[in-house]
Protein backbone atom coordinates (compact mmCIF):
# COMPACT_ATOMS: atom_id res chain seq x y z
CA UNK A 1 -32.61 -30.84 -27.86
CA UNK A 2 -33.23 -34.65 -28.79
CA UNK A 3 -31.57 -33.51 -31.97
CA UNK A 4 -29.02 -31.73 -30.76
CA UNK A 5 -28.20 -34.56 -28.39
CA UNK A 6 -28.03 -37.31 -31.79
CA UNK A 7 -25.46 -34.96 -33.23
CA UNK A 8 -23.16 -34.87 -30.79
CA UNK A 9 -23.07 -37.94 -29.75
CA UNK A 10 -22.44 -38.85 -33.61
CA UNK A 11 -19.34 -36.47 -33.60
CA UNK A 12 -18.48 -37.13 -30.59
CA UNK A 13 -14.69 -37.50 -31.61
CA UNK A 14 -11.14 -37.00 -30.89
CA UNK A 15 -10.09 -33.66 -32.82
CA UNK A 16 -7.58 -30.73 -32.52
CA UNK A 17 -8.35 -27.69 -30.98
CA UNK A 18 -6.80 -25.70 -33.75
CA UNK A 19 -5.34 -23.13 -31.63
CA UNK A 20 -2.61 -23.48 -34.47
CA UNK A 21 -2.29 -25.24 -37.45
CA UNK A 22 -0.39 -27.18 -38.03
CA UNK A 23 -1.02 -28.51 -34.34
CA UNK A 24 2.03 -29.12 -31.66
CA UNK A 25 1.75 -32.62 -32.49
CA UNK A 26 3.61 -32.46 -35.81
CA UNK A 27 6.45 -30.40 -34.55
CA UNK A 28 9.91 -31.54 -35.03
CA UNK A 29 13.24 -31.51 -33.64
CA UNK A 30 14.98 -29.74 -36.57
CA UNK A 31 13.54 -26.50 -35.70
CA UNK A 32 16.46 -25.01 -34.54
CA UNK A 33 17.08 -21.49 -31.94
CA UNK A 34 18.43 -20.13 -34.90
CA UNK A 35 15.45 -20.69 -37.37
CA UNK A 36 13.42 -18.69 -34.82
CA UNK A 37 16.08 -15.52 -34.67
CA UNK A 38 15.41 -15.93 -38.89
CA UNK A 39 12.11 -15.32 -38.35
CA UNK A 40 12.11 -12.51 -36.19
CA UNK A 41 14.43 -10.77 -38.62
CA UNK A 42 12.16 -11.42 -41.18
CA UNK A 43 9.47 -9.78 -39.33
CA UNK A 44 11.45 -7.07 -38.03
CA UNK A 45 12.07 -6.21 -41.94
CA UNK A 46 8.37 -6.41 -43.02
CA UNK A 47 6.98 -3.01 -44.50
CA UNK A 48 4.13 -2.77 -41.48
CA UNK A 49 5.67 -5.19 -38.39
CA UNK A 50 3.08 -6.87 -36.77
CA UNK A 51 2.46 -5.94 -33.05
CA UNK A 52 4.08 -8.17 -30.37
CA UNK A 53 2.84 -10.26 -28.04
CA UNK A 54 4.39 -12.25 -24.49
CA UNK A 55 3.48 -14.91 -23.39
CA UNK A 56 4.78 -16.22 -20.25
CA UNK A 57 5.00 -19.86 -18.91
CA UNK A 58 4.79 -19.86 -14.70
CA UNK A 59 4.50 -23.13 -14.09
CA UNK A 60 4.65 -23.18 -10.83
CA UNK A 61 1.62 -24.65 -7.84
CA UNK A 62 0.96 -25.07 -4.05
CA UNK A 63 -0.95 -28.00 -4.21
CA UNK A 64 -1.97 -30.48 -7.42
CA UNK A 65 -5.16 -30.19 -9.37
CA UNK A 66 -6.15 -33.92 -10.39
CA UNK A 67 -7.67 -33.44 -13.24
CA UNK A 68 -4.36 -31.25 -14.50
CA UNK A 69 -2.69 -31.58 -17.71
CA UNK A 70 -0.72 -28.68 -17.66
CA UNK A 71 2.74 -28.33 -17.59
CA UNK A 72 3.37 -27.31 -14.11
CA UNK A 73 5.97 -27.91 -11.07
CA UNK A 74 4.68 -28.53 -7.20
CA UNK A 75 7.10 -27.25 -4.87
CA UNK A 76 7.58 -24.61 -2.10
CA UNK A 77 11.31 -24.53 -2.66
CA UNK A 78 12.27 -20.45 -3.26
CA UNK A 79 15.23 -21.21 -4.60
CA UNK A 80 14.07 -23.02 -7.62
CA UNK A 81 11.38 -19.87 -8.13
CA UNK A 82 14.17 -17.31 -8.07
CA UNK A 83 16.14 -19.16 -10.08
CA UNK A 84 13.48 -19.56 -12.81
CA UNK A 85 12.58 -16.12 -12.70
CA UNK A 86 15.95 -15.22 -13.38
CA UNK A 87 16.12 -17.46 -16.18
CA UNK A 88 12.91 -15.80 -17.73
CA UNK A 89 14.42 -12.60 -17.40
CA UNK A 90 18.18 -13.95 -19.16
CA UNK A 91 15.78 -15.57 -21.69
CA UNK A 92 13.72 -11.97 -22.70
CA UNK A 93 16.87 -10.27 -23.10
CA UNK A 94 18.12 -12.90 -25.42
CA UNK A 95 14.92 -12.60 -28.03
CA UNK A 96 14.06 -8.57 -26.99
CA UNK A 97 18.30 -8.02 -28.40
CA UNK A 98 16.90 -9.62 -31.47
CA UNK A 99 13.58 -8.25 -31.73
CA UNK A 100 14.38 -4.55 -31.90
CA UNK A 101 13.25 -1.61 -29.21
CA UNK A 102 11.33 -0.45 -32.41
CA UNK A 103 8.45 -3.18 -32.04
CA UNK A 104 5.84 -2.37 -29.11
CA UNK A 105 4.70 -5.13 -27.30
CA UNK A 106 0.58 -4.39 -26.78
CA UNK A 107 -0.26 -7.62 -25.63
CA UNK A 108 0.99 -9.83 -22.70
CA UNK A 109 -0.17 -13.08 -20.92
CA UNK A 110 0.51 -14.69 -17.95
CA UNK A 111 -0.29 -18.16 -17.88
CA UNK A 112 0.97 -21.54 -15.57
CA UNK A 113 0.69 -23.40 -13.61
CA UNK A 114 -0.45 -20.65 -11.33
CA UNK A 115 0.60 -17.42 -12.00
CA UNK A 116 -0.39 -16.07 -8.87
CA UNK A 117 1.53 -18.24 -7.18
CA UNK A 118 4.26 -15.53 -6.80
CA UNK A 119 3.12 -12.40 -4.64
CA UNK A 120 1.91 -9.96 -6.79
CA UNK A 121 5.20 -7.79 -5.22
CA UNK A 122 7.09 -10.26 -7.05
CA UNK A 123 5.01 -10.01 -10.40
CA UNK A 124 5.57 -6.60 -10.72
CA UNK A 125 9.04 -7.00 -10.34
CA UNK A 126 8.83 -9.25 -13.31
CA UNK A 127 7.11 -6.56 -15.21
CA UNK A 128 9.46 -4.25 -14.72
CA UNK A 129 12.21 -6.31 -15.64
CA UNK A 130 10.42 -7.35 -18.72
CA UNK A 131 9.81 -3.66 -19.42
CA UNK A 132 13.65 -3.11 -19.38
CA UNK A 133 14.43 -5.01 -21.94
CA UNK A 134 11.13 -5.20 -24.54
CA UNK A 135 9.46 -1.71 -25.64
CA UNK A 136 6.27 -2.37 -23.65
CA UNK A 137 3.23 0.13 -25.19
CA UNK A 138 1.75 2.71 -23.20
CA UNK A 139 -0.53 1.23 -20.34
CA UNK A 140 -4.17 2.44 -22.02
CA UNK A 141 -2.77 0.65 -25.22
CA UNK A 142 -1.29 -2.40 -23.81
CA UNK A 143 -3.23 -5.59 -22.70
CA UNK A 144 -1.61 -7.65 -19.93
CA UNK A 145 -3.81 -10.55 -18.79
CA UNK A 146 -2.95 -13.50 -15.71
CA UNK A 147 -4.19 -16.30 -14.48
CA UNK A 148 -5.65 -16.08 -10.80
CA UNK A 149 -6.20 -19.21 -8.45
CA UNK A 150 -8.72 -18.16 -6.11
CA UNK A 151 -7.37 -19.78 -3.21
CA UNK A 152 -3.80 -18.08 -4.14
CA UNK A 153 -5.03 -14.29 -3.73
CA UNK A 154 -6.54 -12.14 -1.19
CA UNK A 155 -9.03 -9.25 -2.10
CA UNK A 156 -6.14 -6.64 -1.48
CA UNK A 157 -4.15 -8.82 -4.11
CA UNK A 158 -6.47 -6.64 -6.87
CA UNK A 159 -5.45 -3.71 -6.35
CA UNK A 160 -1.93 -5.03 -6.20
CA UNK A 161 -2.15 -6.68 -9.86
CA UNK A 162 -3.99 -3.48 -11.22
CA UNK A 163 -1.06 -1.35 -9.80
CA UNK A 164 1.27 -3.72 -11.59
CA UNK A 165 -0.28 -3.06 -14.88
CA UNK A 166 -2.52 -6.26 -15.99
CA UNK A 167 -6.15 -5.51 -16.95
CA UNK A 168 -7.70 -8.25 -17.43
CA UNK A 169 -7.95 -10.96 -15.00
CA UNK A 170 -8.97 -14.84 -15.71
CA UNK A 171 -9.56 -16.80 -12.72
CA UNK A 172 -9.59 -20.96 -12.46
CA UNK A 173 -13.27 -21.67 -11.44
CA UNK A 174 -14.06 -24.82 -12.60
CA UNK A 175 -16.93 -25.62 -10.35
CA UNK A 176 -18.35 -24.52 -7.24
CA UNK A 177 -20.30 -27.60 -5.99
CA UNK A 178 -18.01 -28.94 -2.65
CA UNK A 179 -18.35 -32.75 -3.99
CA UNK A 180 -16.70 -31.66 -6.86
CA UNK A 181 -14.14 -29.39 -5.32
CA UNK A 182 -13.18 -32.29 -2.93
CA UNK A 183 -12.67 -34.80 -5.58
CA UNK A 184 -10.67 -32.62 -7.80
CA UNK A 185 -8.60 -31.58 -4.69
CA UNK A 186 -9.48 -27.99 -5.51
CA UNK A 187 -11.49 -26.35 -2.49
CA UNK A 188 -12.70 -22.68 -3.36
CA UNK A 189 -15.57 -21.89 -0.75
CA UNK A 190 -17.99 -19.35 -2.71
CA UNK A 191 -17.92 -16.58 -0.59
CA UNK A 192 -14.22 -16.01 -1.33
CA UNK A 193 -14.72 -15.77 -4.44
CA UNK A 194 -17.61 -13.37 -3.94
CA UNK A 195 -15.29 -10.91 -1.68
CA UNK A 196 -12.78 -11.39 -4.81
CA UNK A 197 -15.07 -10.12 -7.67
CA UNK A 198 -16.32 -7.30 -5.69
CA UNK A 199 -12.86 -6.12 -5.33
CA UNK A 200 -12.44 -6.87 -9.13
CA UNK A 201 -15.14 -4.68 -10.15
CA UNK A 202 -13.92 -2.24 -7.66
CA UNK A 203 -10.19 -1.85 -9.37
CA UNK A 204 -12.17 -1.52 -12.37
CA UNK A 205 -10.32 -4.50 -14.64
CA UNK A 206 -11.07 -4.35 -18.00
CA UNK A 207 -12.43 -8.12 -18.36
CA UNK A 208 -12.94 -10.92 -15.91
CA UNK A 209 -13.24 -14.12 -17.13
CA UNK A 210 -14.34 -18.02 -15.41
CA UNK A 211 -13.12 -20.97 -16.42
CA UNK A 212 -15.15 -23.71 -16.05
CA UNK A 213 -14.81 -27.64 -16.35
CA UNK A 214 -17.67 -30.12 -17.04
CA UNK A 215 -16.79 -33.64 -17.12
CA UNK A 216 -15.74 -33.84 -13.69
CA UNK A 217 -16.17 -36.50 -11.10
CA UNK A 218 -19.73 -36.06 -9.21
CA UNK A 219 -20.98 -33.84 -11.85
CA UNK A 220 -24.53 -34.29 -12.99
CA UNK A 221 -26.82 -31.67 -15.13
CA UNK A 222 -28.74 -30.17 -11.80
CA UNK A 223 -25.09 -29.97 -9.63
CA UNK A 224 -22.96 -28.20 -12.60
CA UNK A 225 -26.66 -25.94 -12.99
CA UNK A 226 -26.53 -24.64 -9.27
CA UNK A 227 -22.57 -23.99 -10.19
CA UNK A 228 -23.54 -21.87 -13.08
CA UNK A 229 -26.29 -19.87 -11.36
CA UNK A 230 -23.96 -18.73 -8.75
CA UNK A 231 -21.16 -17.41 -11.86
CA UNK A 232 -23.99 -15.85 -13.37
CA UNK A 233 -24.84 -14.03 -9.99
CA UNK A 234 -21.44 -13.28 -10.10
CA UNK A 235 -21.42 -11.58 -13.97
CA UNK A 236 -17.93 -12.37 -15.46
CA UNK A 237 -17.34 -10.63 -18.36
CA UNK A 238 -16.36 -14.20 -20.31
CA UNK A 239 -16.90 -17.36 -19.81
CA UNK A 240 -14.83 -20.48 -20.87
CA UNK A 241 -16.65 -23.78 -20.58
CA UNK A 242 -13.90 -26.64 -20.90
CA UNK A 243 -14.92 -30.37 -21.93
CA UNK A 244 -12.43 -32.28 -19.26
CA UNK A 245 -10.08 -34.32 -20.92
CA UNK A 246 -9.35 -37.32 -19.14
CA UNK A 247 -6.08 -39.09 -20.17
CA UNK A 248 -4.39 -40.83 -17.14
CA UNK A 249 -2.38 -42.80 -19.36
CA UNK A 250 -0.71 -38.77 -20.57
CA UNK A 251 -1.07 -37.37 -17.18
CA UNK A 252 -0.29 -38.72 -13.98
CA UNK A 253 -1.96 -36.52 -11.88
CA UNK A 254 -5.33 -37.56 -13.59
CA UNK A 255 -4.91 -41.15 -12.19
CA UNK A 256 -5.69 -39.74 -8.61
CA UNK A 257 -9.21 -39.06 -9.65
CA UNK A 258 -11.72 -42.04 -9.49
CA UNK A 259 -13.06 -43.19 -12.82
CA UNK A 260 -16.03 -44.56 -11.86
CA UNK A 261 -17.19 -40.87 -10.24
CA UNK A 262 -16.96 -39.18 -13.51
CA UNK A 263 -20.14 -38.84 -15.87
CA UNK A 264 -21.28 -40.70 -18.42
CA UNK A 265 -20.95 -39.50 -21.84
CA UNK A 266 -24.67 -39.15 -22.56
CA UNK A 267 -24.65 -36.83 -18.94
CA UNK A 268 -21.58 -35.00 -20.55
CA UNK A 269 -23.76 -33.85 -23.39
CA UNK A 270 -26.54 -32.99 -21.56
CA UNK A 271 -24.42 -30.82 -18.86
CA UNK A 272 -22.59 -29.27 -21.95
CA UNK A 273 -26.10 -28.12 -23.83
CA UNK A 274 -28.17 -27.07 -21.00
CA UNK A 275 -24.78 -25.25 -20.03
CA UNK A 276 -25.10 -23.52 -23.26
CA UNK A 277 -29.08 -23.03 -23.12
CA UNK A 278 -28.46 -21.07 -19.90
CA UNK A 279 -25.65 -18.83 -20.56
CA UNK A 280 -27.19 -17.84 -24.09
CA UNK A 281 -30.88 -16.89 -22.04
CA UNK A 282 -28.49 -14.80 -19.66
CA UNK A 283 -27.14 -12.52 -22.53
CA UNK A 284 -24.04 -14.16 -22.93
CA UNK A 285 -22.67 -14.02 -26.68
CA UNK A 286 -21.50 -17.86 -28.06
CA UNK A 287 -18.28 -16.97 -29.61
CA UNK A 288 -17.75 -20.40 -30.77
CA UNK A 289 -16.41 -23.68 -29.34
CA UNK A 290 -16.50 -23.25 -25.49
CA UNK A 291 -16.20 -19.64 -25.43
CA UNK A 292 -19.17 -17.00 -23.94
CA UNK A 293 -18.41 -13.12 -23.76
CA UNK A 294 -20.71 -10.21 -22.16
CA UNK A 295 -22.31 -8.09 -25.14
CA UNK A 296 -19.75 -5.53 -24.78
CA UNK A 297 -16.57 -7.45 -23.92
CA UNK A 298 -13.97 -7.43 -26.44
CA UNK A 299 -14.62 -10.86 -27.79
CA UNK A 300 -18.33 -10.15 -28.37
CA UNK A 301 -17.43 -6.89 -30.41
CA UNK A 302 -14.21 -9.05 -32.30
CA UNK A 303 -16.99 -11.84 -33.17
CA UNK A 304 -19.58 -8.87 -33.93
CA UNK A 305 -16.97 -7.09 -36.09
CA UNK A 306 -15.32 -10.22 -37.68
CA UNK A 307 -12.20 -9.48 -36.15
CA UNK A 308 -11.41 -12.52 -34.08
CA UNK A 309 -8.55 -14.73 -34.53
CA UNK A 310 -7.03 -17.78 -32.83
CA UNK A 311 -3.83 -18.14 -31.37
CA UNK A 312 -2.50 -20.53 -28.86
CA UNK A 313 -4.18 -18.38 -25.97
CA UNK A 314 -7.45 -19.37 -27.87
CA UNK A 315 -9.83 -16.37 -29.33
CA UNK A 316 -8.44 -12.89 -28.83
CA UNK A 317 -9.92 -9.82 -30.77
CA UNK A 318 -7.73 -9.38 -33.93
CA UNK A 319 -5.40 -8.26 -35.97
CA UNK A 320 -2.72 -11.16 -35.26
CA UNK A 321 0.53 -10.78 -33.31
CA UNK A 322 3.67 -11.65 -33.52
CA UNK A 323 3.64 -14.66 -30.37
CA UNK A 324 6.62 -14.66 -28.32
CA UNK A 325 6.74 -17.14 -25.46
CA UNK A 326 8.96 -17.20 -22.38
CA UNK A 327 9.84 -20.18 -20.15
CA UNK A 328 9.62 -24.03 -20.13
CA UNK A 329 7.43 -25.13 -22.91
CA UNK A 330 6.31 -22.22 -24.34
CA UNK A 331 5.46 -21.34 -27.78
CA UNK A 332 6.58 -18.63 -29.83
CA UNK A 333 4.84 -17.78 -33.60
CA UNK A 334 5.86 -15.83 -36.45
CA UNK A 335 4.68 -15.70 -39.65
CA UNK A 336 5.69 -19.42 -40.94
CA UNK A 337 7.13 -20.88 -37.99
CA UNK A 338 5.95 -22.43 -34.55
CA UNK A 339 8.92 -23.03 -31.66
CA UNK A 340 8.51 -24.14 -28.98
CA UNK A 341 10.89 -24.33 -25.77
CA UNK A 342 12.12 -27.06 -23.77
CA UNK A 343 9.70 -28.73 -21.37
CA UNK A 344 11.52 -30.09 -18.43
CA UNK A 345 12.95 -27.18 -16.75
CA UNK A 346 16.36 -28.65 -16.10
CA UNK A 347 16.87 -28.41 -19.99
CA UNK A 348 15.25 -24.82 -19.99
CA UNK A 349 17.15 -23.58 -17.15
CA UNK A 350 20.17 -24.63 -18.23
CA UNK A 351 19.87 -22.91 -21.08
CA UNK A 352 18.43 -19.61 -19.61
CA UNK A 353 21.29 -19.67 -17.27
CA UNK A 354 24.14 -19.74 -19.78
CA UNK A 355 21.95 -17.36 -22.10
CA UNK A 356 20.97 -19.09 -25.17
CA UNK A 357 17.53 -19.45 -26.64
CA UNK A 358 15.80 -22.17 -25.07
CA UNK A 359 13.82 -23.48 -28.58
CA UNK A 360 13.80 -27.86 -28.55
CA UNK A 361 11.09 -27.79 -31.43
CA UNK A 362 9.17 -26.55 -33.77
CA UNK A 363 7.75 -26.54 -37.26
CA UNK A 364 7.96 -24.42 -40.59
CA UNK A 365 4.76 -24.07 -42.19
CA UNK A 366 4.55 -24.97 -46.29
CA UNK A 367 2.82 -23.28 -48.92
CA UNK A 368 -0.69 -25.68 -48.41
CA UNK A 369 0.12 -25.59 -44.25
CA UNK A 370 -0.49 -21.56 -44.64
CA UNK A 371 -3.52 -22.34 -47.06
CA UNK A 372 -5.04 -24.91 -44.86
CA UNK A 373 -4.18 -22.24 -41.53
CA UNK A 374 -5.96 -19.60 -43.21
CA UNK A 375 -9.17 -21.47 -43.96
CA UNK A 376 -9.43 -23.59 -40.79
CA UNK A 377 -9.01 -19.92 -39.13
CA UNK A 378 -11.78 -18.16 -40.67
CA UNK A 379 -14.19 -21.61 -40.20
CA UNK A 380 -13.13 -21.00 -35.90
CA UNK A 381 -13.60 -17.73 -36.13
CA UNK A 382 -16.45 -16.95 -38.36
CA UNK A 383 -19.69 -18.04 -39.67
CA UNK A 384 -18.95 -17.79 -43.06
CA UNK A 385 -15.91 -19.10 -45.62
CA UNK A 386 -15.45 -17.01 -48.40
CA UNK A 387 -14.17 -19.29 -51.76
CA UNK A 388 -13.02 -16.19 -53.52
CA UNK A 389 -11.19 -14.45 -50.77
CA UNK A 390 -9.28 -17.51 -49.74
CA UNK A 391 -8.14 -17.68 -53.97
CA UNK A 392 -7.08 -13.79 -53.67
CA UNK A 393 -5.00 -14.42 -50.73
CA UNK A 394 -3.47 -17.36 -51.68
CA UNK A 395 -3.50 -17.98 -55.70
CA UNK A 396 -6.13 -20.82 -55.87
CA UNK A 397 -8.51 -22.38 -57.28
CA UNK A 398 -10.88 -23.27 -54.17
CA UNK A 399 -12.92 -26.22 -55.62
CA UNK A 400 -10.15 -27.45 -57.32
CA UNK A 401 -7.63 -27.37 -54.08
CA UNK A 402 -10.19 -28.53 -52.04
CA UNK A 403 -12.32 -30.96 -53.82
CA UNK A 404 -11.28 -33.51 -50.82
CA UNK A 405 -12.45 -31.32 -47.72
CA UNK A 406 -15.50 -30.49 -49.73
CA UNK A 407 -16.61 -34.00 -50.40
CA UNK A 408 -16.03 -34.72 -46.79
CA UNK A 409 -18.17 -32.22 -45.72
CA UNK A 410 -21.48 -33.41 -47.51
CA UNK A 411 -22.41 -35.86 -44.47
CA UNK A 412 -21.83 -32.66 -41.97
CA UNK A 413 -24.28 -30.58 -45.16
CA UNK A 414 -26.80 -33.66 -44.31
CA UNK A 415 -27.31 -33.28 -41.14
CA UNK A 416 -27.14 -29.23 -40.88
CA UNK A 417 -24.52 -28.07 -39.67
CA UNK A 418 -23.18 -26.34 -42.65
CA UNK A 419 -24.51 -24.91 -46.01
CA UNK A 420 -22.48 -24.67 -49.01
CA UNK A 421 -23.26 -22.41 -52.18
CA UNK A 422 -21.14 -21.13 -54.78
CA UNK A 423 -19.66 -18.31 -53.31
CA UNK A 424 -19.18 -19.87 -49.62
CA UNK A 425 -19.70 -22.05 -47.17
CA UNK A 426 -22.04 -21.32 -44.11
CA UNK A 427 -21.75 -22.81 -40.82
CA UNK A 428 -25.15 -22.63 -39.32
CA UNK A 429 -26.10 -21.84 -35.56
CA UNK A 430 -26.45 -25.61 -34.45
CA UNK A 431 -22.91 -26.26 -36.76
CA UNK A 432 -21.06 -23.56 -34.26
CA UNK A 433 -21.17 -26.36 -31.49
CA UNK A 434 -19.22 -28.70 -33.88
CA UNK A 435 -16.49 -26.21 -34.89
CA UNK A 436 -13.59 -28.93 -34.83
CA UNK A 437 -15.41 -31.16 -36.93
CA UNK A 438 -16.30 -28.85 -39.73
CA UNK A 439 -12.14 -27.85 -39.31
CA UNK A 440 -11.37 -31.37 -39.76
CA UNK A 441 -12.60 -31.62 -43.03
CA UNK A 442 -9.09 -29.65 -44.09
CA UNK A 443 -6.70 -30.81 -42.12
CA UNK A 444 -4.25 -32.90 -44.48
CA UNK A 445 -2.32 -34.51 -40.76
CA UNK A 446 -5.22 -36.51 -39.07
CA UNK A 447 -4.81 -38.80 -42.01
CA UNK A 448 -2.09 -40.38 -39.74
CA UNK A 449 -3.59 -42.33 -37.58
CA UNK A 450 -1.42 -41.52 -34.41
CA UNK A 451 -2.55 -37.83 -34.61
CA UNK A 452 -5.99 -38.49 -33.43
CA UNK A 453 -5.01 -40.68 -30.32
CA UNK A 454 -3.58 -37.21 -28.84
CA UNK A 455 -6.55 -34.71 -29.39
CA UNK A 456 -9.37 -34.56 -26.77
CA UNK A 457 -12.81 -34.99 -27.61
CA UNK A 458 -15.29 -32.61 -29.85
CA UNK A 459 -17.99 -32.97 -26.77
C-alpha cells in the first residue's frame, strides 16, 4: 500500500481522460454542419456500416449539485422543456434524413443534466418520436441506457422506464453519508434508494450501475467506507468511482462548496485505494481507470474477451459505433471526425427550431491523430499493446514512429507499471491504476502547455 501510495502521489497529475483522442480541447471552429453530413455519407457508403448509436443531451435539473460540471439548465419553466424537446426531435429528423432508414440504431443513451427529470410518460414519448424518424433495432437487440436521480423517481417509475424500452439503468449515487449529502446539496436518504433497487431487480434491467464521487467535502477513508458497504449491500451490477474535480474557477456552481471541507490529497489517495481494495475482495472486476463491473456484466465479459472500447460515454463492450449526439453540446463521431453542437441552448435552439444541424465545432482527425487514437485505445482498454498489429493496421514502423513515447515511458518501466519487450508492451496490475499516464506518453497535444491546465487529475 505504502508503495502504491508513493506512486500516485508521484503521478498525481493533470491528464485527459481519453474518452476520445484527439480530446474536446483541440476542437475548432472550422468544423462545419456540413463536414459532419460528409461523414455520414461516407459511412453510409462503407462496404459493412458500422452500427449506430444516440446519444442524447437532457440537460435539464430541479435543484443544483455543487460539485457539478456538467452542462445543465435549473429551471421549472415547461415551456422551455417542451420547447427543447421539440427541438431534439426537429434536430433527429435533420441527421436520421441523412443517415439512411438502412442503418439500425442498437445503442442509445440518455444522459444530462437529469434525464429523469421529465416523467417517464414524457420519455417515452421521446422514444417514440425518435423511433419515427431513426430505424431503431429490435428491443432484445437494442441497448437504451438513462441516467436516474434518485430523488427524481419513484419505485413505480421502473416499471415505467422498462415499459419505455431502456435496459439498463445508471443512477447518480455519489455518496450516502448525510454530511456529505448536505454539503453537496444532494440529499438521497438510503432507504429510498433501497425501495428503488428492489424494484430494479424486480423489472429485471439488464445492468444497474452507481456512480460514485470521492473527493468530496467531509469525506474521510472510514465515512466514504460505510458509503461503500451499503452499495455493496445493495449489488449494482457496475460501479463507477469518480475522482471529483474541483475547478471553481471553470464552474460556478463548484464555488458554493467550502474548500477547506474537502480532503487532503494524501486522504484522496487513501479513500481512492482502499475504495479499490474493497470492491476487488467483493468480486467486482477492475475494468480500468475508475470503472468496476459484476463478473457477468457486459463490461466484465468485453474486458474478459478484449472487446472493450472507449467512446465519449466511457467503456462500452465493443465493436465501435457510429456516435450520434442530440441536443446542446453534444458530440457526434464518425470515423475521422468529432462535432460537437452548440452549448448555450439559445444558439442550439435556434437552430433546432429553424431545422438546421446544430454542429459549432469539431475536429478532423490526421493520419498520426488515427495512429495515436488507435494505440492510446488499446493501452485504456487492454493490458497489452501489440507493436506488430498497430504496423498492420496502420503501415508503420512502431519503434521508429514512436521512439519519443517509448523513451518517455522508461521512468513509468522503473517504477513498474509497465513492461516492454520486443513484441509489446505490458501494463502490469499496479500500472492499470495509472492508465492516463501510460496514455500520455503518446499524445503529441499536451506538449502545449494550455492543454494540461483543462484536464482533471490522474488521482
Amino acid at each position: 500500500m505504502d508503495d502504491l501510495m508513493a506512486l500516485a502521489q508521484r503521478y498525481d497529475v493533470a491528464a485527459p481522460r481519453y474518452t476520445s483522442y484527439p480530446t474536446a480541447v483541440s476542437f475548432q471552429p472550422d468544423v462545419t454542419p456540413e463536414a459532419l453530413v460528409a461523414a455520414i455519407q461516407r459511412s453510409n457508403e462503407a462496404k459493412a456500416p458500422a452500427s449506430v448509436e444516440l446519444y442524447i443531451h437532457l440537460p435539464f435539473c430541479h435543484s443544483l449539485c455543487y460539485y457539478c460540471a456538467c452542462n445543465r439548465i435549473i429551471t421549472r419553466n415547461a415551456d422551455k422543456v417542451r420547447r427543447y424537446m421539440d427541438g431534439l426531435v426537429n434536430e433527429a429528423a435533420q441527421l436520421a434524413s441523412h443517415l439512411g432508414r438502412n442503418r439500425a440504431v442498437r445503442k442509445i443513451h440518455l444522459g444530462g443534466g437529469t434525464p429523469t427529470y421529465l416523467p417517464p410518460a414524457a420519455l417515452a414519448e421521446l422514444m417514440e418520436r425518435l423511433a419515427e424518424v431513426f430505424a431503431f433495432a429490435p428491443i432484445n437487440h437494442r441497448e437504451a441506457a438513462i441516467e436516474v436521480d434518485p430523488r427524481s423517481v419513484s419505485a413505480n417509475d421502473m416499471g415505467a422506464l422498462k415499459a419505455a424500452g431502456f435496459t439498463r439503468l445508471s443512477f447518480g449515487v455519489q455518496d450516502l453519508d448525510p454530511k456529505v449529502q448536505s454539503a453537496i446539496n444532494r440529499v438521497q436518504p438510503y432507504a429510498r434508494l433501497q425501495e428503488l433497487v428492489g424494484a430494479v431487480r424486480r423489472e429485471g434491467f439488464s445492468s444497474l450501475n452507481f456512480d460514485l464521487i470521492y473527493g468530496l467535502p467531509h469525506q474521510s477513508v472510514e465515512r466514504f467506507g460505510q458509503t461503500l458497504e451499503q452499495v455493496l449491500e445493495l449489488a449494482p451490477d457496475r460501479i463507477a468511482l469518480y475522482g471529483y474535480a474541483h475547478m471553481p474557477e471553470r464552474f460556478r456552481a463548484q464555488r458554493l462548496l467550502n474548500g477547506h471541507n474537502l480532503p487532503s490529497g494524501h486522504m484522496r489517495l487513501q479513500i481512492l485505494m482502499r475504495a479499490i481494495e474493497r470492491l476487488t475482495a467483493a468480486g467486482y472486476i477492475y475494468i480500468g481507470m475508475d470503472h468496476f463491473a459484476r463478473t457477468g456484466d457486459a463490461l466484465a465479459v468485453g474486458r474478459r474477451e478484449q472487446t472493450l472500447i472507449r467512446n465519449f460515454q466511457g467503456y462500452e463492450p465493443g465493436p465501435h459505433t457510429d456516435l450520434i449526439g442530440l441536443g446542446m453540446s453534444a458530440i457526434s463521431a464518425l470515423g475521422d471526425i468529432y462535432t460537437q453542437n452548440h452549448k448555450l441552448l439559445p444558439q442550439w435552439g435556434a437552430a433546432a427550431d429553424e431545422r438546421r444541424l446544430t454542429v459549432e465545432r469539431g475536429y478532423v482527425l490526421s493520419r498520426d491523430d488515427r495512429v495515436r487514437r488507435d494505440v492510446i485505445e488499446v493501452i485504456m482498454c487492454r493490458d497489452r499493446l501489440n507493436f506488430s498489429e498497430v504496423e498492420q493496421r496502420h503501415a508503420i514502423d512502431f519503434e521508429a514512429y514512436f521512439a519519443g513515447a517509448l523513451a518517455r515511458l522508461r521512468e513509468l518501466e522503473a517504477d513498474g507499471l509497465v513492461q516492454r519487450d520486443t513484441h509489446a508492451l505490458h501494463i502490469t496490475p499496479r500500472g492499470r491504476l495509472f492508465l492516463r499516464a501510460i496514455a500520455m506518453c503518446f499524445d503529441a497535444y499536451l506538449k502545449q502547455p494550455a492543454q494540461k491546465a483543462r484536464y482533471s487529475r490522474i488521482v
